[in-house]
N, C-alpha and C. Protein backbone atom coordinates (compact mmCIF):
# COMPACT_ATOMS: atom_id res chain seq x y z
N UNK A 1 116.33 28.26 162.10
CA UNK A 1 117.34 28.06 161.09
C UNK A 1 117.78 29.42 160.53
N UNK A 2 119.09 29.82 160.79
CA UNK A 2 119.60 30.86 159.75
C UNK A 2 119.60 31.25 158.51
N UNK A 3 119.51 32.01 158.34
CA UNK A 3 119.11 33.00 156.32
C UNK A 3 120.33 32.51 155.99
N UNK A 4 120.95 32.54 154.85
CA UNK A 4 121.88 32.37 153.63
C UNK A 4 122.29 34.19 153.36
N UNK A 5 122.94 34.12 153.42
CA UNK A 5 123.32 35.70 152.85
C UNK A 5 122.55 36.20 151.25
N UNK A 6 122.14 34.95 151.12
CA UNK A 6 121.50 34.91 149.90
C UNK A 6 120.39 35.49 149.92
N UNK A 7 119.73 34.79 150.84
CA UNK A 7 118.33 35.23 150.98
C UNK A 7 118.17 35.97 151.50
N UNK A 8 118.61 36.59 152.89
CA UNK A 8 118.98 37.64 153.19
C UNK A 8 118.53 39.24 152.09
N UNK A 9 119.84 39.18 151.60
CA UNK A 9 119.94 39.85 150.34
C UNK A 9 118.40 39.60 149.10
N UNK A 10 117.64 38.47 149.10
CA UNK A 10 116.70 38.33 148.55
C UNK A 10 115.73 39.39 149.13
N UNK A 11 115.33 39.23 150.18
CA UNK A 11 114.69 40.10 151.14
C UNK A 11 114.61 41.62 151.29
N UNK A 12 116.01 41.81 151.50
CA UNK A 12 116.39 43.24 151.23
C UNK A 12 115.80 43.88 149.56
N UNK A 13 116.13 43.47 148.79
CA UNK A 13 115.75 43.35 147.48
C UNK A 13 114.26 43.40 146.85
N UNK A 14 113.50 42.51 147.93
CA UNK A 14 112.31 42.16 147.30
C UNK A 14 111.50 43.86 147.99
N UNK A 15 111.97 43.93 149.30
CA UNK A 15 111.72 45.23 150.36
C UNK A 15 111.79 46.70 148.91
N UNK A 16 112.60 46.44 147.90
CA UNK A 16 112.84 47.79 147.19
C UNK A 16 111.74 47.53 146.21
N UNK A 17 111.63 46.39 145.61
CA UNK A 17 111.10 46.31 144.05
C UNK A 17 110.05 45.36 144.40
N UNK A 18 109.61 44.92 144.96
CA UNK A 18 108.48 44.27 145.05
C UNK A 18 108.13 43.25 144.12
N UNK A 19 109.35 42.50 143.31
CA UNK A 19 109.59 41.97 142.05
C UNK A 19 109.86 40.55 142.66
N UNK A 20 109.63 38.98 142.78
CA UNK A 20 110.12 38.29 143.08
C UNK A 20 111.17 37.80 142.55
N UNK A 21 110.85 37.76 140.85
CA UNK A 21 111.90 37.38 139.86
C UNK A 21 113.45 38.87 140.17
N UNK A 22 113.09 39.77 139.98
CA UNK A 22 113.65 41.10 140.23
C UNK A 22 114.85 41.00 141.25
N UNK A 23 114.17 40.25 142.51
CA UNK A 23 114.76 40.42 143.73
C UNK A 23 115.90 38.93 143.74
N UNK A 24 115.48 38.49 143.07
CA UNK A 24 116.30 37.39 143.00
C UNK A 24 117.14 37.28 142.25
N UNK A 25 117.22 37.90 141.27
CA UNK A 25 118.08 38.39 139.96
C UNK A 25 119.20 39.06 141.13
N UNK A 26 118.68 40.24 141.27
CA UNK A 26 119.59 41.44 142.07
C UNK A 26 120.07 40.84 142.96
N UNK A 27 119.96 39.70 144.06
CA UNK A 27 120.48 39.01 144.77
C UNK A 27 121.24 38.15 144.96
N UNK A 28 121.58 37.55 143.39
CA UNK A 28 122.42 36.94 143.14
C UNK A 28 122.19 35.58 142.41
N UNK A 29 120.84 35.12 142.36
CA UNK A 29 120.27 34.12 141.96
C UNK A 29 120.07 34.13 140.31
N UNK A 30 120.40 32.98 139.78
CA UNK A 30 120.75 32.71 138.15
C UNK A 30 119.72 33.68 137.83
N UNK A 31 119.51 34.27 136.24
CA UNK A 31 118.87 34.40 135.70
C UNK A 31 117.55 33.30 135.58
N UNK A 32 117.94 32.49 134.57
CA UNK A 32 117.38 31.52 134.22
C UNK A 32 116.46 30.59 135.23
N UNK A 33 117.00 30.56 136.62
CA UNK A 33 116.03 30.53 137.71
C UNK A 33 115.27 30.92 138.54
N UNK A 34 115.60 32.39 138.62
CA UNK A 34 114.85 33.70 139.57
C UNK A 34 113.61 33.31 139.51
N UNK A 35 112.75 33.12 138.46
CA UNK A 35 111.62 33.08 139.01
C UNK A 35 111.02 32.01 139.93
N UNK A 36 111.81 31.05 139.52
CA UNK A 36 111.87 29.58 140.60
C UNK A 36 112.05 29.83 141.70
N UNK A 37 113.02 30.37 142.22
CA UNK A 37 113.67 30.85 143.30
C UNK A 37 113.15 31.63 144.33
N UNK A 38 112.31 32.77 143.31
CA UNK A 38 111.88 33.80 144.40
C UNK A 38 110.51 32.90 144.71
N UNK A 39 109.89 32.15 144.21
CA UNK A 39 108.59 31.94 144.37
C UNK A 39 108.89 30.67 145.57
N UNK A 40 109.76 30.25 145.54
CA UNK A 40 110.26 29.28 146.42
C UNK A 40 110.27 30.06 148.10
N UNK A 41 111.20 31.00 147.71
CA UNK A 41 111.94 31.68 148.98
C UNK A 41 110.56 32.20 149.66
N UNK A 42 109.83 33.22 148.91
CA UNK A 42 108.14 33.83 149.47
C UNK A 42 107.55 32.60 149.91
N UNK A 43 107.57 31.76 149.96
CA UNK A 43 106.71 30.77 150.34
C UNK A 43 107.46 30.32 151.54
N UNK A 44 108.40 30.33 152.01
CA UNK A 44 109.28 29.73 153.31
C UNK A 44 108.90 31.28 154.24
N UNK A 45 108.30 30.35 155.44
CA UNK A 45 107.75 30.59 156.48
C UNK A 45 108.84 31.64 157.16
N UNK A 46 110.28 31.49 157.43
CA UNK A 46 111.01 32.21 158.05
C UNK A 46 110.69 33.21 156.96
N UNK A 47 111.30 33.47 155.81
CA UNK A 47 111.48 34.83 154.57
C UNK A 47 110.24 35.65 154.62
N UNK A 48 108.96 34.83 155.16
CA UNK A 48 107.74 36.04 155.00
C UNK A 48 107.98 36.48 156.49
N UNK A 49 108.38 36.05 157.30
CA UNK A 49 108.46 36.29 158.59
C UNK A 49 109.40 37.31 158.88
N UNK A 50 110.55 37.40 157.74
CA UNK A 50 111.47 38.53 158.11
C UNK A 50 110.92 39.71 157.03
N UNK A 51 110.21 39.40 156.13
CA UNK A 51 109.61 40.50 155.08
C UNK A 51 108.42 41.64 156.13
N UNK A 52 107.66 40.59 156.85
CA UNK A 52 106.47 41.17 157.94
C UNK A 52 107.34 42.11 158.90
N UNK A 53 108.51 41.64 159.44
CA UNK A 53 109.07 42.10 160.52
C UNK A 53 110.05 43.37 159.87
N UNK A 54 110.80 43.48 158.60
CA UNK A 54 111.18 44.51 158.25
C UNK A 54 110.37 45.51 157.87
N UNK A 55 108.81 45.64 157.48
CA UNK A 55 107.63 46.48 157.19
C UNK A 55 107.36 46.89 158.16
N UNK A 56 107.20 46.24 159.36
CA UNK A 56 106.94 46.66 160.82
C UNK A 56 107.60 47.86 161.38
N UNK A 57 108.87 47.80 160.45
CA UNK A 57 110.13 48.75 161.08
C UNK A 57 110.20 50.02 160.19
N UNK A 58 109.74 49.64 159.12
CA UNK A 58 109.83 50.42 158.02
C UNK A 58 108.12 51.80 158.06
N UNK A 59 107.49 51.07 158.25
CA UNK A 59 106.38 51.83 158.25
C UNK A 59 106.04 52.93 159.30
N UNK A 60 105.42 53.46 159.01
CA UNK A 60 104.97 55.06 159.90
C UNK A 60 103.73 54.11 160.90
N UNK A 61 103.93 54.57 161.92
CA UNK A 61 103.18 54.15 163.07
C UNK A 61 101.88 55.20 162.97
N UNK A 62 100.74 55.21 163.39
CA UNK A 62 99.74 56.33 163.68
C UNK A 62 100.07 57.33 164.11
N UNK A 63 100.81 57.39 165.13
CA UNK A 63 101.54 58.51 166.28
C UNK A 63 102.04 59.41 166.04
N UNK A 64 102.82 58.56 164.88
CA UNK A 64 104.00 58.93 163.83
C UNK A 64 103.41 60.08 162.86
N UNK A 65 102.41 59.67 162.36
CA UNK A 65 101.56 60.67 161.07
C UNK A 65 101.12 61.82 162.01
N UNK A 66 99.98 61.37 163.36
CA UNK A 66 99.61 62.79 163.91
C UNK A 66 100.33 63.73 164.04
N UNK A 67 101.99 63.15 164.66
CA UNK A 67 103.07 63.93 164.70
C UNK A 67 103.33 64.97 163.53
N UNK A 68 103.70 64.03 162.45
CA UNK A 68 104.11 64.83 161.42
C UNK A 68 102.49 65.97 160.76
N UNK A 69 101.53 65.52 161.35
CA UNK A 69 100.66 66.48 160.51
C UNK A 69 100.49 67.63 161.50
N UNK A 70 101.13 67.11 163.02
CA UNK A 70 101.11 68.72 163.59
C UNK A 70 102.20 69.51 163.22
N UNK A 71 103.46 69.05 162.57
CA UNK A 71 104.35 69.35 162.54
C UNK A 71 103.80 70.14 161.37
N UNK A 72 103.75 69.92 160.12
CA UNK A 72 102.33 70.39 158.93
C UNK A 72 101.99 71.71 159.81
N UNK A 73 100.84 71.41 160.74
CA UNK A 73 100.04 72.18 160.92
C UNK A 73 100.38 73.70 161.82
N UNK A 74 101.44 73.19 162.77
CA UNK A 74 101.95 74.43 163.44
C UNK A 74 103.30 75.04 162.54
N UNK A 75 104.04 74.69 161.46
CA UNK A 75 104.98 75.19 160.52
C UNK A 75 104.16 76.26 159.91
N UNK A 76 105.72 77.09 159.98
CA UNK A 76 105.78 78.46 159.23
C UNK A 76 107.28 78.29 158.64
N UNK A 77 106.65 79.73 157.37
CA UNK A 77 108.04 79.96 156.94
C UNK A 77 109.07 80.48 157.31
N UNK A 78 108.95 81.09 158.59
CA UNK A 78 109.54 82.15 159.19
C UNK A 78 110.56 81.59 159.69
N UNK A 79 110.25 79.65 159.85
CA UNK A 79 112.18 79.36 159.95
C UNK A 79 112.83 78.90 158.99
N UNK A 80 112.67 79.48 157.94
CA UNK A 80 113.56 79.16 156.89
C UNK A 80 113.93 80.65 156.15
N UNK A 81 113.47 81.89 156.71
CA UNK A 81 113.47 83.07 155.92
C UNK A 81 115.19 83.46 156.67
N UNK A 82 115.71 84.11 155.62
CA UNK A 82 116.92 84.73 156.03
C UNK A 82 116.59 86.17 155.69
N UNK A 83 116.86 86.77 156.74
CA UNK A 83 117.07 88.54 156.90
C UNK A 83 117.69 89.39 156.85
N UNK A 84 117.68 90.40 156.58
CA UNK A 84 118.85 91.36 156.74
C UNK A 84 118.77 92.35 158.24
N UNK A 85 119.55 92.85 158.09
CA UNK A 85 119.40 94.01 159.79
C UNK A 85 118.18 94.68 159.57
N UNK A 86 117.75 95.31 158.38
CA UNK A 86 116.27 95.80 158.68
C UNK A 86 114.97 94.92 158.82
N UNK A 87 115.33 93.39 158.85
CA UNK A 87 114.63 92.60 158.49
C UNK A 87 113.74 92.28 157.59
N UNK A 88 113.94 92.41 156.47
CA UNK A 88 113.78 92.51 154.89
C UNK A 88 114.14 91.13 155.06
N UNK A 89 113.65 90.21 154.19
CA UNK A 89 113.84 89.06 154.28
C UNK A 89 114.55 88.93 152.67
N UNK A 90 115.72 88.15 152.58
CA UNK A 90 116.33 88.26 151.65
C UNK A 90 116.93 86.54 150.62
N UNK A 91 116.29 85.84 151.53
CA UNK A 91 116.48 84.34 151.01
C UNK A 91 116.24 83.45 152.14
N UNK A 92 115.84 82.36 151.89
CA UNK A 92 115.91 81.28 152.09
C UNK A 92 117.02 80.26 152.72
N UNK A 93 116.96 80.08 153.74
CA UNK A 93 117.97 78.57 154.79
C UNK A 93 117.56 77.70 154.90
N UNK A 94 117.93 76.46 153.62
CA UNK A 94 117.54 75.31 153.88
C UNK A 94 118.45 74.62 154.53
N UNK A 95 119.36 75.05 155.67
CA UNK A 95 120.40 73.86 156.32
C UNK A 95 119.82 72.69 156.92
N UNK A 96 120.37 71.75 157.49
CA UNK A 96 119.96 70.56 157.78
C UNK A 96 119.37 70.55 159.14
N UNK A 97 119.50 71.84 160.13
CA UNK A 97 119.69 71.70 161.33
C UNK A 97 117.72 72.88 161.22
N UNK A 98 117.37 72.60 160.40
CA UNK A 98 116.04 73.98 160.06
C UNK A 98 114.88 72.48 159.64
N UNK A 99 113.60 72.68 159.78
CA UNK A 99 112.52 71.64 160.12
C UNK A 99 112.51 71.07 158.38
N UNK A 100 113.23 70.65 157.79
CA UNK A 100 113.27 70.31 155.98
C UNK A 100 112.01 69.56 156.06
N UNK A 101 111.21 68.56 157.17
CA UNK A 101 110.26 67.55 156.66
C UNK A 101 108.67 69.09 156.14
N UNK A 102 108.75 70.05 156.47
CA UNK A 102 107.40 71.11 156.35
C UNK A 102 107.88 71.63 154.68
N UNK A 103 108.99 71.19 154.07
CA UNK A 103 109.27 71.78 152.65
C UNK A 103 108.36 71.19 151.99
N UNK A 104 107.49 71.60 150.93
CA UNK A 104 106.97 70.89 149.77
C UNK A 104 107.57 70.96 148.63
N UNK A 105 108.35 72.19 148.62
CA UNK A 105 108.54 72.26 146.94
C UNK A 105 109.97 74.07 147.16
N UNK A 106 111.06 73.37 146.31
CA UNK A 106 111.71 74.52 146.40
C UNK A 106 112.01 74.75 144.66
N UNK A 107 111.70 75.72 144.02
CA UNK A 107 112.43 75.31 142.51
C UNK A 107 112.51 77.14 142.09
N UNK A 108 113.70 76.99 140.64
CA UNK A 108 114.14 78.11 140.72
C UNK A 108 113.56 78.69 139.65
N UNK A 109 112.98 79.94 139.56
CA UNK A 109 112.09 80.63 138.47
C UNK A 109 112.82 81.43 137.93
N UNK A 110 112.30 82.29 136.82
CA UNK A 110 112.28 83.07 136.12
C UNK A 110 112.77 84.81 137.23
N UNK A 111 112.01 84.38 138.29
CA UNK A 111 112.09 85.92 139.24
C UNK A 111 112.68 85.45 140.56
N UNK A 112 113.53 84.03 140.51
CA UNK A 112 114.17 83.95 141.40
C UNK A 112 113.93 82.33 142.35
N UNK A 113 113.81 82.15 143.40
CA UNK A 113 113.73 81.11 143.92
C UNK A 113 112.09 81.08 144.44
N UNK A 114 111.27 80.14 144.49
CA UNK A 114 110.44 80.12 144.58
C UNK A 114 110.19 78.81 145.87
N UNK A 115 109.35 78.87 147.44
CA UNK A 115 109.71 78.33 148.19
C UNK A 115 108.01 78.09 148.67
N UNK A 116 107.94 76.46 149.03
CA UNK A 116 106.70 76.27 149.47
C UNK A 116 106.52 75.67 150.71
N UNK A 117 106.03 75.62 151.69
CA UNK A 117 105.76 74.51 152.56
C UNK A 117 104.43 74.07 152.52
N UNK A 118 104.42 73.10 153.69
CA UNK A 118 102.62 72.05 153.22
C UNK A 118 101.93 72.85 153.57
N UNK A 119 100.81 72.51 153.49
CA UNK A 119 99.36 73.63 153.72
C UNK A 119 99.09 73.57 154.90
N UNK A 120 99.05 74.38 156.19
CA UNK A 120 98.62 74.21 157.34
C UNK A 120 97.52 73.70 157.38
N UNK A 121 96.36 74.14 156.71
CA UNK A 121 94.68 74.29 156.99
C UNK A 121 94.62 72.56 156.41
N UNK A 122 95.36 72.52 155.31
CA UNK A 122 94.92 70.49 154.70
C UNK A 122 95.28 69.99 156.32
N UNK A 123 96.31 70.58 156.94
CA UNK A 123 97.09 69.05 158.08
C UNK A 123 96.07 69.42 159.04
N UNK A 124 95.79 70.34 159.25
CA UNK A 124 94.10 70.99 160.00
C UNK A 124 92.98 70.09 160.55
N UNK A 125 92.79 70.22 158.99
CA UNK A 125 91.53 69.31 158.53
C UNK A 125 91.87 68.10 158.95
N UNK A 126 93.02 67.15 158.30
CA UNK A 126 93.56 65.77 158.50
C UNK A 126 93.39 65.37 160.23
N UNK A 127 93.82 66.20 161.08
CA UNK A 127 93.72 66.32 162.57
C UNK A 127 92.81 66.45 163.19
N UNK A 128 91.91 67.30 162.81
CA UNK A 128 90.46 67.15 163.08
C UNK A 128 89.46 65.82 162.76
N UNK A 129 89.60 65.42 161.55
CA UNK A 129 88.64 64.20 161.03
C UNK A 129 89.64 63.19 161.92
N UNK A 130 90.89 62.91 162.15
CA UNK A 130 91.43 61.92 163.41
C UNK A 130 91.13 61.92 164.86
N UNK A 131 90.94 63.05 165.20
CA UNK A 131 89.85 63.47 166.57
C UNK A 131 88.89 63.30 166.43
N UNK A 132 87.93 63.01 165.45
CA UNK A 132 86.79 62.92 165.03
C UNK A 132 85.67 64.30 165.95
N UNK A 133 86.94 65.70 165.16
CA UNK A 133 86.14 67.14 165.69
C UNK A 133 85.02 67.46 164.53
N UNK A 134 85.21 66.73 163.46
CA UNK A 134 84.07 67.33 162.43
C UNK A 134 83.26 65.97 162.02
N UNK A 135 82.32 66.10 162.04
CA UNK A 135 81.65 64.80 161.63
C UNK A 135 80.46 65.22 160.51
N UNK A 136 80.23 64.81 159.46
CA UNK A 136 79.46 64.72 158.60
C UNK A 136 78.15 64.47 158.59
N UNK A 137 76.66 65.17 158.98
CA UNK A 137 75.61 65.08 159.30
C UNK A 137 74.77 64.90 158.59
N UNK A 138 73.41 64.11 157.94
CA UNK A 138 72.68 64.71 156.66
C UNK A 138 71.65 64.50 157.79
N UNK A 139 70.77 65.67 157.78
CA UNK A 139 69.13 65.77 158.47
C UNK A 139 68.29 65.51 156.88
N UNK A 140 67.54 64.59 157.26
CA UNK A 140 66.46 64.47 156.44
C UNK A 140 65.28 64.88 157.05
N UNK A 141 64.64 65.44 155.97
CA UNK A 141 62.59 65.66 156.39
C UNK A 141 62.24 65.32 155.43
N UNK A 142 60.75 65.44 155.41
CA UNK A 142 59.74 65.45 154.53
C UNK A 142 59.22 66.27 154.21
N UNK A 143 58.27 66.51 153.13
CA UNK A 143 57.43 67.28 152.08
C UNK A 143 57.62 68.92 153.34
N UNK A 144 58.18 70.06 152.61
CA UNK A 144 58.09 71.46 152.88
C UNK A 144 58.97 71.61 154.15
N UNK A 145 60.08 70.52 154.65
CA UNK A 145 61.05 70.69 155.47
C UNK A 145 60.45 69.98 156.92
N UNK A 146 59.17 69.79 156.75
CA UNK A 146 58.32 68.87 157.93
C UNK A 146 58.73 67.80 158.42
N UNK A 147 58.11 67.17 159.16
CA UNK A 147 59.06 65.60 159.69
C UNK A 147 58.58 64.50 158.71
N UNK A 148 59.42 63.29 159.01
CA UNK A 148 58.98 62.05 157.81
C UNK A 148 57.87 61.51 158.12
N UNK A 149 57.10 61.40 157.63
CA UNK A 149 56.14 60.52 158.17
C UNK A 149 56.23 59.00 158.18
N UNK A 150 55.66 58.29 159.02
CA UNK A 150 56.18 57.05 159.18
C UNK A 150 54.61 56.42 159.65
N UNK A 151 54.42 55.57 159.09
CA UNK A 151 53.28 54.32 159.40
C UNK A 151 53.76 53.04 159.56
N UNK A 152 53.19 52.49 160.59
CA UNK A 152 53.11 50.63 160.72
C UNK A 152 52.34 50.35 160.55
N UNK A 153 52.56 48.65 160.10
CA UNK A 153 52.09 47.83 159.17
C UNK A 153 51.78 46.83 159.89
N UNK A 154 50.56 46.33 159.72
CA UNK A 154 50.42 44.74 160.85
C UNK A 154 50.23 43.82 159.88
N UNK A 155 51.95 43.07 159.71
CA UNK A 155 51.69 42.24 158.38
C UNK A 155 51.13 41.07 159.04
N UNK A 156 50.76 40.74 160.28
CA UNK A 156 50.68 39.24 160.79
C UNK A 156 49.58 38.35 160.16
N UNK A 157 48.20 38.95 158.95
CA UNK A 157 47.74 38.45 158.28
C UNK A 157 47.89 37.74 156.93
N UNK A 158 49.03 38.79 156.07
CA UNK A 158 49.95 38.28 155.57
C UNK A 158 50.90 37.25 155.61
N UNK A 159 51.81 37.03 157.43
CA UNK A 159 52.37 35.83 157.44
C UNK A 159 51.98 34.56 157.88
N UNK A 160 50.29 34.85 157.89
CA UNK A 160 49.48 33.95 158.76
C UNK A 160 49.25 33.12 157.23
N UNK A 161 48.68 33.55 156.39
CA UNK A 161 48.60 33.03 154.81
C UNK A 161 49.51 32.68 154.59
N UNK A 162 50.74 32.95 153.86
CA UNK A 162 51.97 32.78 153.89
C UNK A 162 52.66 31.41 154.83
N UNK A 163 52.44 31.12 155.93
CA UNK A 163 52.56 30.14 156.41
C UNK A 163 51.68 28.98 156.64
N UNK A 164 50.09 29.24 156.32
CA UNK A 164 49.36 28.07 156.22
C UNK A 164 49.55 27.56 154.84
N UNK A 165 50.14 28.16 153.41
CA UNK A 165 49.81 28.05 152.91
C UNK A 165 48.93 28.43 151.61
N UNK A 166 48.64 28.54 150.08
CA UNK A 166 47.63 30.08 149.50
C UNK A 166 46.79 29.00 148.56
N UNK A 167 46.34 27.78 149.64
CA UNK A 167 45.23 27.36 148.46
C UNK A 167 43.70 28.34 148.91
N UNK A 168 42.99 27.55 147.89
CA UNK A 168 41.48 28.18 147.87
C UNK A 168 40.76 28.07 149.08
N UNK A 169 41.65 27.34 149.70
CA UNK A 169 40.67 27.15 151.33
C UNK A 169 41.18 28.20 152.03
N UNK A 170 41.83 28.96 151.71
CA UNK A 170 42.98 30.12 153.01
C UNK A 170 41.94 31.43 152.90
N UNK A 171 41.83 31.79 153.78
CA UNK A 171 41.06 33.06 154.08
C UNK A 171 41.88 34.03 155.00
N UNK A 172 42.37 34.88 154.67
CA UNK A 172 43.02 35.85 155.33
C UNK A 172 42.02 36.14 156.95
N UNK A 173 41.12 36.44 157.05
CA UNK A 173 40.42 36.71 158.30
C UNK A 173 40.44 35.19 159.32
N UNK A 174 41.23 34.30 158.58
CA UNK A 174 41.45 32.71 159.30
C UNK A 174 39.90 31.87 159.83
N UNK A 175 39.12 32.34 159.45
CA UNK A 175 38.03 31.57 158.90
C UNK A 175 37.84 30.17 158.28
N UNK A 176 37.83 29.49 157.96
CA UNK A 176 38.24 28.37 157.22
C UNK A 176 36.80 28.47 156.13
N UNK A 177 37.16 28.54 154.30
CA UNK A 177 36.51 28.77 153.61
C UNK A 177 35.30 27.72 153.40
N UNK A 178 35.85 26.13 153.69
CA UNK A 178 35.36 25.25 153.20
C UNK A 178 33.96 24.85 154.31
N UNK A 179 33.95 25.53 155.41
CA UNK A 179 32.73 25.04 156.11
C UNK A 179 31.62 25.91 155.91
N UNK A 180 31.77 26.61 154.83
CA UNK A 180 30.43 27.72 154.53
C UNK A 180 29.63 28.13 155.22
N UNK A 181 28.21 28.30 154.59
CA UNK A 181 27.58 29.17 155.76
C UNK A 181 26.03 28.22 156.21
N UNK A 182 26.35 26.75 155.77
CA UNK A 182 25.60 26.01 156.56
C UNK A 182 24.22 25.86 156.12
N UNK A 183 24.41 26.52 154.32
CA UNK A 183 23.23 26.08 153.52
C UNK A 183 23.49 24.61 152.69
């Protein structure tokens, strides 16, 4: 069955603000009913079905992030520096056609323009713990850096009691208490 331009538009809406009442307002749906409405529409099987399928499209894939954190990790500033003939570097090229996703931060100071990109060594790190090149180790010992010591236990006398039972007749050595010693 086909969407309503309505809902449609509900969808799109709910995709920005995450608001049911919100999205239904903005979509065209009464005031006075939005909240009816949206709680209606989220519940129809097609509308979550196109909400799942527009997130699908919308979201960064894995591939997607390694990408961008090599992109992180092999960026320099050196393509965004503008030069002069002695190569004195004299400002900054942020055109559209220069890597803009490695910018973190451009803002204008007191001594001029001030220009950042991401941290190589963080997207580094991030790439490494996804290769799983660094892994986190704890060695334990015992007393003066020595090995742990370790003993076993032969509880089977314990579950031998334990399962007959803990009256006055139970004898751990499985003896039976009550036939004495035949005085």
């Amino acid at each position: 069955m086909a969407r309503s331009a309505k809902e449609q538009s509900f969808i799109e809406h709910y995709l920005i603000c995450w608001n049911g009442a919100q999205a239904a307002r903005d979509a065209g749906y009464s005031e006075r009913t939005a909240k009816e409405q949206a709680s209606r529409l989220l519940t129809k099987v097609d509308v979550q079905a196109a909400i799942q399928s527009r997130l699908s499209e919308l979201k960064m894939s894995a591939d997607e992030v390694l990408s961008r954190l090599t992109e992180h990790a092999r960026g320099s500033i050196a393509s965004f520096l503008v030069t002069n003939d002695a190569g004195t570097p004299t400002g900054f090229n942020l055109a559209p056609d220069r890597p803009l996703q490695l910018v973190k931060k451009v803002s204008i100071t007191d001594k001029g323009i001030s220009f950042e990109i991401h941290d190589s060594q963080a997207a580094l790190a991030l790439l490494g713990k996804a290769h799983g090149l660094f892994t986190d180790r704890v060695e334990h010992s015992g007393p003066n850096g020595g090995p742990i010591r370790t003993e076993a236990y032969d509880y089977s006398a314990a579950i031998a009691i334990v399962t007959r039972g803990s009256g006055e007749d139970s004898d751990p050595s499985g003896e039976d208490a009550s036939a004495g010693d035949g005085a």
